[in-house]
Every structure is written in C-alpha cells, then in structure tokens.
C-alpha atoms as a PDB file:
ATOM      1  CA  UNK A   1     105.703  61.380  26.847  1.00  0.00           C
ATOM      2  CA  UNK A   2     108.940  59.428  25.757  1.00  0.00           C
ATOM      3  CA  UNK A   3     110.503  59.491  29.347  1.00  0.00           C
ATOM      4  CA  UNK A   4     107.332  58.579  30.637  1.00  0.00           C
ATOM      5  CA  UNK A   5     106.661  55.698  28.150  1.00  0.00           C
ATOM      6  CA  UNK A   6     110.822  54.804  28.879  1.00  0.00           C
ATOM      7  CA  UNK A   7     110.112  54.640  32.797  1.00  0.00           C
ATOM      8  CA  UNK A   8     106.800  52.304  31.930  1.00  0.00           C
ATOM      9  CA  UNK A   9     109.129  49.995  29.688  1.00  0.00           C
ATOM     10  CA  UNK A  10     111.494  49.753  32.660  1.00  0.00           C
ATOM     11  CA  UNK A  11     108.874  48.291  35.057  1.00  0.00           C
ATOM     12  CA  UNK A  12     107.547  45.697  32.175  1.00  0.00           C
ATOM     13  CA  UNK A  13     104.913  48.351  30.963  1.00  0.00           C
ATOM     14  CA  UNK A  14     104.725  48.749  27.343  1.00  0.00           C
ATOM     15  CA  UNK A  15     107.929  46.691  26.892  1.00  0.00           C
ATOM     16  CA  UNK A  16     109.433  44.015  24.572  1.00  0.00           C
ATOM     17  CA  UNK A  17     108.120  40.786  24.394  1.00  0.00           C
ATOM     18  CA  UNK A  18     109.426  37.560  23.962  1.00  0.00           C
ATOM     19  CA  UNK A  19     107.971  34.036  22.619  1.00  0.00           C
ATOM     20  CA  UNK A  20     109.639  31.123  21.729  1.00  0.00           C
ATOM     21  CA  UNK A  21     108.155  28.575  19.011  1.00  0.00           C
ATOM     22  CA  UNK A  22     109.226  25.165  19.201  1.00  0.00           C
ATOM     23  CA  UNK A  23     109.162  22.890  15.550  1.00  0.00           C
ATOM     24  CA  UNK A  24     108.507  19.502  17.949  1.00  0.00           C
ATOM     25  CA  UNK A  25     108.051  19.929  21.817  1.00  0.00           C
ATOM     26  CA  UNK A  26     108.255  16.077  22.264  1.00  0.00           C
ATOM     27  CA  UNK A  27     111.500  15.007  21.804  1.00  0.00           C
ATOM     28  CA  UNK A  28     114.071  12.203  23.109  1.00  0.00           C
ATOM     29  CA  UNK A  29     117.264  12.491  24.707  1.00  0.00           C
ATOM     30  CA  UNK A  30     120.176  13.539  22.354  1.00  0.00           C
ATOM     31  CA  UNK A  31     117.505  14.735  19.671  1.00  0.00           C
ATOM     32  CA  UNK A  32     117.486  18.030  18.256  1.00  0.00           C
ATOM     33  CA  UNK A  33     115.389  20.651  19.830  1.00  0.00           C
ATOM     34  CA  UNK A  34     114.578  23.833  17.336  1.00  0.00           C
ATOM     35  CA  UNK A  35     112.431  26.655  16.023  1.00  0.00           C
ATOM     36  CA  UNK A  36     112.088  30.167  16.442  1.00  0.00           C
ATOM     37  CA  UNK A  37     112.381  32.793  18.481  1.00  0.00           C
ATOM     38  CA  UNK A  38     109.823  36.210  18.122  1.00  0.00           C
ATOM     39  CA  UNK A  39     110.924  39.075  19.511  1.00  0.00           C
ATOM     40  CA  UNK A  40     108.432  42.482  19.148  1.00  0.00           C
ATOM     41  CA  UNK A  41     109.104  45.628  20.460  1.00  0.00           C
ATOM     42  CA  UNK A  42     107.489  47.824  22.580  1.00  0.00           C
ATOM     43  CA  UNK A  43     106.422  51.526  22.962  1.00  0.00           C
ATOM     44  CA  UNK A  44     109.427  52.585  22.913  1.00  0.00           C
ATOM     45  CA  UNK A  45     113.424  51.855  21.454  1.00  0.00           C
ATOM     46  CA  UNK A  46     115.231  48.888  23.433  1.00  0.00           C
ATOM     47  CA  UNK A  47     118.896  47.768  23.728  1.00  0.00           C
ATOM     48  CA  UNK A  48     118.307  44.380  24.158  1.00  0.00           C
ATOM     49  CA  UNK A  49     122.231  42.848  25.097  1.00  0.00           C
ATOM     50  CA  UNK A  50     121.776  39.701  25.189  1.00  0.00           C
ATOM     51  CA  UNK A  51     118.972  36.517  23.788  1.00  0.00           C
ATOM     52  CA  UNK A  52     119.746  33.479  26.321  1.00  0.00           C
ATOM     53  CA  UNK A  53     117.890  29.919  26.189  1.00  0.00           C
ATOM     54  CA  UNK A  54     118.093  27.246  29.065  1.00  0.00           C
ATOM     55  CA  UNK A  55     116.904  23.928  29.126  1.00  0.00           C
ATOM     56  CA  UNK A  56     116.042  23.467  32.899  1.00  0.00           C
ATOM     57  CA  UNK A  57     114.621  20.598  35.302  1.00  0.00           C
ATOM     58  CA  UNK A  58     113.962  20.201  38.986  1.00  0.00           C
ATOM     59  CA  UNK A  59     115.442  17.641  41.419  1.00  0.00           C
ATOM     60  CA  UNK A  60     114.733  16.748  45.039  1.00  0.00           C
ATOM     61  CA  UNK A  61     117.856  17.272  47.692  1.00  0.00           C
ATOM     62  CA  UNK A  62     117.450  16.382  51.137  1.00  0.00           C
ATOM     63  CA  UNK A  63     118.415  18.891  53.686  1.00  0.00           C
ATOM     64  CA  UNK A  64     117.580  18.143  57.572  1.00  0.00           C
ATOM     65  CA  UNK A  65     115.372  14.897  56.890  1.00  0.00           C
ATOM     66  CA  UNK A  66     113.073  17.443  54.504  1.00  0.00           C
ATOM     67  CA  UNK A  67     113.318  17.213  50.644  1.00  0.00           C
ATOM     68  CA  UNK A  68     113.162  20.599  48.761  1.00  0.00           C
ATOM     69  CA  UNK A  69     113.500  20.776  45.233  1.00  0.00           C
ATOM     70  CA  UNK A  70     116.257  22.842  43.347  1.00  0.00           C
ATOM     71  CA  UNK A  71     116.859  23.479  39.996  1.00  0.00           C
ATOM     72  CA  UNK A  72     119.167  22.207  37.593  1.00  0.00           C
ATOM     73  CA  UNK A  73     120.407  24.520  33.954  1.00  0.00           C
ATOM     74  CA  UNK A  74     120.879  20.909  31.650  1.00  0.00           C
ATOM     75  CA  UNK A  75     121.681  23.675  28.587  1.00  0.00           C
ATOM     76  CA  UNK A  76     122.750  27.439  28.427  1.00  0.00           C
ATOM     77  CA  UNK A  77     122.304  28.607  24.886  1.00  0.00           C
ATOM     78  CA  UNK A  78     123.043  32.301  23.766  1.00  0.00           C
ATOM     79  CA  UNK A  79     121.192  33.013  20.719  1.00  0.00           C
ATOM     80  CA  UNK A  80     121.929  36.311  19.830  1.00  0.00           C
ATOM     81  CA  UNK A  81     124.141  39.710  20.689  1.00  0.00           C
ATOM     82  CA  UNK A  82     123.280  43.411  21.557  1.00  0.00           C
ATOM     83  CA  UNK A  83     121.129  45.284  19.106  1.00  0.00           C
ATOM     84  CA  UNK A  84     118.671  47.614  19.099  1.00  0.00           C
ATOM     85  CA  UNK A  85     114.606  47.051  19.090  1.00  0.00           C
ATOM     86  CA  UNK A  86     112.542  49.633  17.932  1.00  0.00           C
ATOM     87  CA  UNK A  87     108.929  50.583  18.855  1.00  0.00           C
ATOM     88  CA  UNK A  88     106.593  47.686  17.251  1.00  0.00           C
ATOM     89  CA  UNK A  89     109.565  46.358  15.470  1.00  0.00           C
ATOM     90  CA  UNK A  90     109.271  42.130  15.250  1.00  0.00           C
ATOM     91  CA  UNK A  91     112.731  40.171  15.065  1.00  0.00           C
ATOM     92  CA  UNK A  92     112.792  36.223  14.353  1.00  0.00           C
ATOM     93  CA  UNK A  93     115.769  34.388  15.155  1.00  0.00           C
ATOM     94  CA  UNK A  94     115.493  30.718  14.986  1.00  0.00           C
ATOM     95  CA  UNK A  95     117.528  28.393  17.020  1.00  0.00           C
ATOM     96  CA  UNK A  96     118.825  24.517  17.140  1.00  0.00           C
ATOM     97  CA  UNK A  97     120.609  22.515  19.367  1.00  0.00           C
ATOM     98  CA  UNK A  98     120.611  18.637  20.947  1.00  0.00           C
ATOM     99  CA  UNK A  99     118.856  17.972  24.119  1.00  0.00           C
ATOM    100  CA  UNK A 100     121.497  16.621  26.276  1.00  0.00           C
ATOM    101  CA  UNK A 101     121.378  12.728  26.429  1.00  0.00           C
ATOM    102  CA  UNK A 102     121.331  12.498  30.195  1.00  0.00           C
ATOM    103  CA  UNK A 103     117.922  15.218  29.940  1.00  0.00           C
ATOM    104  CA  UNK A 104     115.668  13.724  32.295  1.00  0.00           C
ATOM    105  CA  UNK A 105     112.186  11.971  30.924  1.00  0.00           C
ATOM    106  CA  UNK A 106     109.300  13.936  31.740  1.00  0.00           C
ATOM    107  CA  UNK A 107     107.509  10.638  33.040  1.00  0.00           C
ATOM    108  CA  UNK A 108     105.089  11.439  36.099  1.00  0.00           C
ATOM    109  CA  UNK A 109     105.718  14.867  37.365  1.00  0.00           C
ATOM    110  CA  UNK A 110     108.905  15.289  36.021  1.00  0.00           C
ATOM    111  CA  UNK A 111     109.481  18.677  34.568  1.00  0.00           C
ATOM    112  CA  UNK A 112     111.416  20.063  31.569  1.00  0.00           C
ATOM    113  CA  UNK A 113     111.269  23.312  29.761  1.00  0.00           C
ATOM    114  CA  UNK A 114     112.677  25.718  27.620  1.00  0.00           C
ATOM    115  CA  UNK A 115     113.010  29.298  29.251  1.00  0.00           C
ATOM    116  CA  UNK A 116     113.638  32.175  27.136  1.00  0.00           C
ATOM    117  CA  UNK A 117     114.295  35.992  27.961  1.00  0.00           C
ATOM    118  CA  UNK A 118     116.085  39.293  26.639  1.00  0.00           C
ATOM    119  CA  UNK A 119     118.455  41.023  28.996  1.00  0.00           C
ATOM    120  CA  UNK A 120     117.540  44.238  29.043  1.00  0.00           C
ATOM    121  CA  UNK A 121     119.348  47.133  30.634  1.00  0.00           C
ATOM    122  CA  UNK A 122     117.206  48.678  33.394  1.00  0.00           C
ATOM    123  CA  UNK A 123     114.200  46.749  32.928  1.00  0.00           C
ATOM    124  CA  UNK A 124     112.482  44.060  33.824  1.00  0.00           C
ATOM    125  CA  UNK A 125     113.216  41.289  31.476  1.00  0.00           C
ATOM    126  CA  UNK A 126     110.657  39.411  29.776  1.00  0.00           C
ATOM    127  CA  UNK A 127     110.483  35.920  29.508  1.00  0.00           C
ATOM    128  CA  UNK A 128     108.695  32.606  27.923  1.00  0.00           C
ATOM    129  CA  UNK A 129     108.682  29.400  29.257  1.00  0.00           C
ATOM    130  CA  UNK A 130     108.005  26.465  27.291  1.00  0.00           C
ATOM    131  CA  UNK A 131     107.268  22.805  28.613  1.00  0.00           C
ATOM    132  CA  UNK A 132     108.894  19.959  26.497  1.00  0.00           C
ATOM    133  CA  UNK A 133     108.390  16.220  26.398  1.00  0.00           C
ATOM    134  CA  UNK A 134     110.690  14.010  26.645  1.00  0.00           C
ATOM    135  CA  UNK A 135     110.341  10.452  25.476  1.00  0.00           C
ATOM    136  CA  UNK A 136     112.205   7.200  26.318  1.00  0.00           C
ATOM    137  CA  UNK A 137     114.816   6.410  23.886  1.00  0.00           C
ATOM    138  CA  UNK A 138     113.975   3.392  22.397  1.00  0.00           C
ATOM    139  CA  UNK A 139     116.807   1.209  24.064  1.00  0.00           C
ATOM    140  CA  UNK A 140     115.422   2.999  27.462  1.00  0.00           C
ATOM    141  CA  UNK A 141     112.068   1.522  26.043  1.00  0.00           C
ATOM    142  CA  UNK A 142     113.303  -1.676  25.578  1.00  0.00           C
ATOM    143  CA  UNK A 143     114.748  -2.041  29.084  1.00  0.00           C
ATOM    144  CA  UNK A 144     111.848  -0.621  30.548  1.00  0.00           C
ATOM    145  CA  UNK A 145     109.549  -3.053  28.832  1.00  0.00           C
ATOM    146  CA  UNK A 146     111.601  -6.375  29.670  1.00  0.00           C
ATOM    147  CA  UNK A 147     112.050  -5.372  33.834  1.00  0.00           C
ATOM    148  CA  UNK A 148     107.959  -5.185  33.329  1.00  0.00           C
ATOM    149  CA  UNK A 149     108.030  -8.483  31.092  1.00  0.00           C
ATOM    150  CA  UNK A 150     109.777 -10.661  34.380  1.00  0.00           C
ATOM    151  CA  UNK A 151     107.136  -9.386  36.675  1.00  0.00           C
ATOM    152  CA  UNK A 152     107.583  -5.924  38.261  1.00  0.00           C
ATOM    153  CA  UNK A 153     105.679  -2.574  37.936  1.00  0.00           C
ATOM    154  CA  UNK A 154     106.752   0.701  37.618  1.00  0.00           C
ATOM    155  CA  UNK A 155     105.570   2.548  40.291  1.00  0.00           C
ATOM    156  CA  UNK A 156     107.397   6.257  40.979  1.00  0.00           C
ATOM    157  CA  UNK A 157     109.682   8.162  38.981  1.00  0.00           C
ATOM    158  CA  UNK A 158     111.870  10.987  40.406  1.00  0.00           C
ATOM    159  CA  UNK A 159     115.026  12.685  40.205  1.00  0.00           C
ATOM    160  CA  UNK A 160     117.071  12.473  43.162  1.00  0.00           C
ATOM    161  CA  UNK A 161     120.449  14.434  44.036  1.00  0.00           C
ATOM    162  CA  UNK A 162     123.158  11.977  44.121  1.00  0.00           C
ATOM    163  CA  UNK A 163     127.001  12.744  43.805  1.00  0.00           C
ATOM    164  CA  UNK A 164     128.134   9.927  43.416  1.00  0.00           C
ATOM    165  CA  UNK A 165     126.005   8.106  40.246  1.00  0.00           C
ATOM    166  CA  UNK A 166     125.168  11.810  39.038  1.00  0.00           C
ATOM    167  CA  UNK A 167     127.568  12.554  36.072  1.00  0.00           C
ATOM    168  CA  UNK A 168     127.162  16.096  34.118  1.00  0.00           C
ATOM    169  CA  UNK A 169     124.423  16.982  36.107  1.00  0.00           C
ATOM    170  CA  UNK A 170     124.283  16.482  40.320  1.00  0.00           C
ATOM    171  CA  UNK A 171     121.348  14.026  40.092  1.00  0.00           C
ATOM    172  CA  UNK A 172     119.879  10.920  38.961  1.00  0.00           C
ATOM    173  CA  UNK A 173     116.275   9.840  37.399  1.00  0.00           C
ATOM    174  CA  UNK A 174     115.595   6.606  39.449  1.00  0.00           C
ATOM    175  CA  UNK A 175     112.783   4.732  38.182  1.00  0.00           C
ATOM    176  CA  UNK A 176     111.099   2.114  40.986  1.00  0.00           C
ATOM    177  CA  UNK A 177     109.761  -0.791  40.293  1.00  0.00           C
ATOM    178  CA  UNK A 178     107.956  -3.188  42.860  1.00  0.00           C
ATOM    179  CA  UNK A 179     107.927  -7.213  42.191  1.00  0.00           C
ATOM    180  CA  UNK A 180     104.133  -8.661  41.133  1.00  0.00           C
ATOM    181  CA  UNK A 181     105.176 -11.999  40.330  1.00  0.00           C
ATOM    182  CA  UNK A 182     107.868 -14.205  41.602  1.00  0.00           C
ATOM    183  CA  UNK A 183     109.901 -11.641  43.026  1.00  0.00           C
ATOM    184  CA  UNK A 184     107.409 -10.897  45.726  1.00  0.00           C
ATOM    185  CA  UNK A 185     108.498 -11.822  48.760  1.00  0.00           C
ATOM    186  CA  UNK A 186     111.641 -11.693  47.518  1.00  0.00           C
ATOM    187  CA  UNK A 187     112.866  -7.984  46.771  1.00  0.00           C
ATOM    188  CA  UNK A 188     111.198  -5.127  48.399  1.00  0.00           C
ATOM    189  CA  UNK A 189     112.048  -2.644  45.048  1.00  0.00           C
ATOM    190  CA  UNK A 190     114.261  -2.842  41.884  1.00  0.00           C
ATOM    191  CA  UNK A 191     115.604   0.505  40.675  1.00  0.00           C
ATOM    192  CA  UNK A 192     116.907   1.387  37.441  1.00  0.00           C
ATOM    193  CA  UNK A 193     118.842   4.184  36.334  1.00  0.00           C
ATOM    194  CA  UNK A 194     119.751   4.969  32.878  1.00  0.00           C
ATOM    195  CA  UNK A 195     123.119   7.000  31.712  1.00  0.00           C
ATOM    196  CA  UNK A 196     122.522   7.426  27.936  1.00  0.00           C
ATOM    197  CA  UNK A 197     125.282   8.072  25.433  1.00  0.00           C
ATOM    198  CA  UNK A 198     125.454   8.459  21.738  1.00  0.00           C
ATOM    199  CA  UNK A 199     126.758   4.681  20.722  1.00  0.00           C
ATOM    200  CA  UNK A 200     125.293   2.588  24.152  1.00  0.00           C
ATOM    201  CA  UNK A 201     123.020   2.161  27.120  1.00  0.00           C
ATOM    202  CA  UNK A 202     124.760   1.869  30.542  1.00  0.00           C
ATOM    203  CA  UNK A 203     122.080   0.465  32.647  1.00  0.00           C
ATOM    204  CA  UNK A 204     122.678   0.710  36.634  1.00  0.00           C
ATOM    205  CA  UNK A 205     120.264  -1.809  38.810  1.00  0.00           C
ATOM    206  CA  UNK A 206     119.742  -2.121  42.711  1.00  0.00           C
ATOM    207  CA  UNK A 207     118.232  -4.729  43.741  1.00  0.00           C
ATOM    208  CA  UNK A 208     116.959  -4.506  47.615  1.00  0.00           C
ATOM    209  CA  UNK A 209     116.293  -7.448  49.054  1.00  0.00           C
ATOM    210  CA  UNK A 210     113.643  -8.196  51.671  1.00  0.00           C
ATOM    211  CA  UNK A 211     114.962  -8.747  55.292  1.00  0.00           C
ATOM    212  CA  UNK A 212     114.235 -12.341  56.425  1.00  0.00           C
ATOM    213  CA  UNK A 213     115.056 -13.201  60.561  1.00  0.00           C
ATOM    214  CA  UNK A 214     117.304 -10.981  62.144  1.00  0.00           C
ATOM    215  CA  UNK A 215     120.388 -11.357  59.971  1.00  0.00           C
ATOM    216  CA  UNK A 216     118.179  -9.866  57.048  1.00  0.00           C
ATOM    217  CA  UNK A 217     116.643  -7.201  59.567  1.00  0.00           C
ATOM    218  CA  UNK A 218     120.555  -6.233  60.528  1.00  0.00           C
ATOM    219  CA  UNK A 219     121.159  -6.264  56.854  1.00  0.00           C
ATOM    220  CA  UNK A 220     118.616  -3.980  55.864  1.00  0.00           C
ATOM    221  CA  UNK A 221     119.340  -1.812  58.973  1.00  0.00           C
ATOM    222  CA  UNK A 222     122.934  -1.012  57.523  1.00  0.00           C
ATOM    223  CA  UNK A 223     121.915  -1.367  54.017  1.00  0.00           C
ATOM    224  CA  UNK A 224     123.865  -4.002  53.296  1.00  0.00           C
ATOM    225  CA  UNK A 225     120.716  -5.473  51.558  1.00  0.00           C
ATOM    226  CA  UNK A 226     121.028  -3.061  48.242  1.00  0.00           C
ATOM    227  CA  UNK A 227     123.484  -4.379  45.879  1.00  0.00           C
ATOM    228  CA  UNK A 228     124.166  -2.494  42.234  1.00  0.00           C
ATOM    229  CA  UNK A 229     124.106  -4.033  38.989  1.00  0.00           C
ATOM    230  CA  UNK A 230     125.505  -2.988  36.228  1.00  0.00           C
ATOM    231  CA  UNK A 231     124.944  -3.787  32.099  1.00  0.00           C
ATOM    232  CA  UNK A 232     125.295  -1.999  29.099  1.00  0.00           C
ATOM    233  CA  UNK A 233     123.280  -2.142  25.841  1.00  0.00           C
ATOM    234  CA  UNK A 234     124.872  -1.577  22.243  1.00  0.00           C
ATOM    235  CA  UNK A 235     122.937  -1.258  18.771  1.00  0.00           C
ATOM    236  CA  UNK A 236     123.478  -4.837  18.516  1.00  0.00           C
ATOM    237  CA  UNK A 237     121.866  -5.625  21.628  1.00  0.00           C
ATOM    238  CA  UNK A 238     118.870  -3.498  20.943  1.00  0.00           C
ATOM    239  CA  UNK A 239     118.748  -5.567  17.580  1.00  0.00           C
ATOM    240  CA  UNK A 240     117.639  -8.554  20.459  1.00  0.00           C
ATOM    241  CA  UNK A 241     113.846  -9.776  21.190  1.00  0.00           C
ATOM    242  CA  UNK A 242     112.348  -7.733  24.555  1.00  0.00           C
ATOM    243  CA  UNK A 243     112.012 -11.869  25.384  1.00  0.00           C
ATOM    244  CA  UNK A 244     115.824 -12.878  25.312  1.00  0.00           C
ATOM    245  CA  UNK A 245     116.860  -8.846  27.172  1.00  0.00           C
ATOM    246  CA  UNK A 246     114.339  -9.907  29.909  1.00  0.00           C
ATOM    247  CA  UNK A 247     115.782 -13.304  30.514  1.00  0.00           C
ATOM    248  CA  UNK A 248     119.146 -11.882  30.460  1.00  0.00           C
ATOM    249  CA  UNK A 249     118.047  -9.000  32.781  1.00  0.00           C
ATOM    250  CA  UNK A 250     116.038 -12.143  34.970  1.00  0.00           C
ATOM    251  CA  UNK A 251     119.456 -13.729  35.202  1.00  0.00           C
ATOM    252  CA  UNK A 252     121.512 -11.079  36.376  1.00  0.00           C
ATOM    253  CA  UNK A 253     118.679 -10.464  39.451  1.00  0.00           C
ATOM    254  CA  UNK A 254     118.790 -14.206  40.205  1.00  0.00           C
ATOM    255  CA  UNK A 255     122.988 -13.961  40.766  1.00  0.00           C
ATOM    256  CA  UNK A 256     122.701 -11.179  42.394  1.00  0.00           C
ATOM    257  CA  UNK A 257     120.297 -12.968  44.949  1.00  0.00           C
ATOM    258  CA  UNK A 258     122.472 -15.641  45.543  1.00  0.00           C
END
C-alpha cells in the first residue's frame, strides 16, 4: 500500500498541496507584497527541495505581422529549502517582499499574479496562482488625471515588447489616449509611458500628429510624425494642483506641435 500510495503522489494523487495567502492583493508599485504560505502534506512522506514564488505578467511581441503574448518573471523569490513533509503534516511559512516599481498596472486586461509551487522530486508539482491588483501610484494618478483634464481619453492599455524604452523588463505599459477637445483634429493619439522609481516619476510622451496634404501623409508614412517627450515628476512636483501639472503637460504638447 505505501508504494502504491508513493506512485499515486508522483502523478499528483494524494500529494502535497500548496496555497498561498496574501495580507493585501491590491497593491501599488514598489509596495510590499506579503502573507503566508500553507503547505499540507499528503498520503504519504515528501522531500519537498525547494518553495519558489514569482511575480509574473504577460506582454504582446510581434512575430510575422501576428502578436502572441509571452510571459515575463518581474520577481523570483525562494522561500524556503529542502525538508521533509509528512503524511497530513501542515507547514506555514510566511513571506514579504516589494513589488517591483516598474510591475505593470493591472488596468484593462492586464494581468499580474503570484504563482507558487513545491519542487518535488519525481512528482508532479503542485501549484497556486494568485491574481494581484495593482494600483496607480499616486504621482501615476496625478499624471493620468491632468492628460484627461486638457481634453483626451484613455482608451487602451497594453504592454508591448519594446527594447529600446523597456528597462529591467523587455516591455513597456503604453497607455493611449485619443484627443476630445481641442486636440482633435490635431493629434491622432497621445501615449504615455511611465518608468517609476523610488524618489521620481520619469514620464515618456509621444505625441502623433495627424497627417495634413501630402507632406503630412509622407510624414506619417515614415513616421516622422511621432515625436517623444520627456518630463519627470519629484515629491515636490506632486505637492502641485492636477490644474497647474495639466497646463504644464498642455504646454509641452503645444511645443512639441510647433
């Protein structure tokens, strides 16, 4: 019966089980994400050699004019060594540690989760996953709130491969906005692209124009119509009015359109 019960355990049957609990699963960027992991055994004794956490998140890649999404690891986090689990015996081992400040927001369809398993020698290993929220830092807030506040709407959020703006991680969460009031006519998008660090917000802008005659149309053929803009935001500057930030952020999209 225990070689039996041994080869069930090694296809998932009768085996241990895993499930992380989470103290807050709506955090922000750079926050602490913590709580507890339960680990019970099974029907029979298990090494168990290894406890791993990631944090992980899609992104869309384009590969022969089709987008496919991969996955990205944002945190690896080993929680505990090998020991031994016996039948029905429950093991708690809590955990902490930050969300990464450039952790995507989970606005739309965005995903991030926590995914937790026990390495186990031949077995299957069993896992948790977790979904976690992730709100706007305030300053990220603030920004948002002012592009809105000069007349544009936020209409798509994704994360896009890029290896050139992507820093730590191979991607970059755009968020699109399209003009409602004087900008229409004017710009076909505005896209704006956060890279959050402890002490600042370094904002990243592109404004694309609309193609007028057929200097615009050769323009926008080549690109040549997308132009970056760049700002960063400090505690003092979050200390501002969202009215003086979206007059400063108004200004900036009027030189830019000269």
């Amino acid at each position: 019966m225990s070689v039996f019960k041994k080869l069930l355990a090694s296809v998932g049957i009768g085996s241990a089980k895993v499930d992380a609990r989470l103290h807050n699963d709506s955090l922000m960027p750079g926050e602490t994400l913590s709580g507890e992991v339960h680990i019970v055994g099974g029907d029979v004794s298990q090494e168990i050699d290894d406890i791993y956490m990631f944090v992980v998140t899609h992104y869309e890649r384009e590969y022969d004019d089709k987008k496919v999404k991969e996955e990205c690891v944002l945190v690896k986090h080993r929680l505990a060594e090998r020991f031994l689990l016996k039948p029905e015996e429950t093991k708690i081992i809590p955990f902490a540690f930050p969300l990464p400040y450039e952790t995507p927001l989970t606005i739309g369809r965005q995903p991030v989760y926590l995914r937790t398993g026990l390495d186990i020698k031949n077995a299957i290993d069993p896992g948790d996953s977790d979904y976690i929220e992730v709100r706007p830092h305030p300053w990220m807030s603030k920004v948002l709130d002012a592009v809105k506040q000069i007349g544009f709407q936020l209409y798509k959020v994704d994360c896009e491969y890029n290896r050139y703006l992507g820093r730590t991680y191979p991607f970059v969460q755009e968020f699109e906005f399209r003009p409602t009031g004087k900008y229409r006519g004017r710009l076909d998008e505005l896209e704006v692209i956060f890279f959050l660090r402890r002490d600042e917000l370094e904002v990243l802008m592109q404004v694309d124009k609309r193609a007028r005659g057929l200097i615009g149309a050769l323009e926008e053929a080549f690109n040549m119509d997308e132009r970056y803009v760049r700002f960063r935001l400090t505690a003092a500057d979050a200390q501002r009015s969202t009215g003086e930030l979206a007059q400063a952020i108004d200004q900036t999209i009027q030189r830019s359109l000269r």
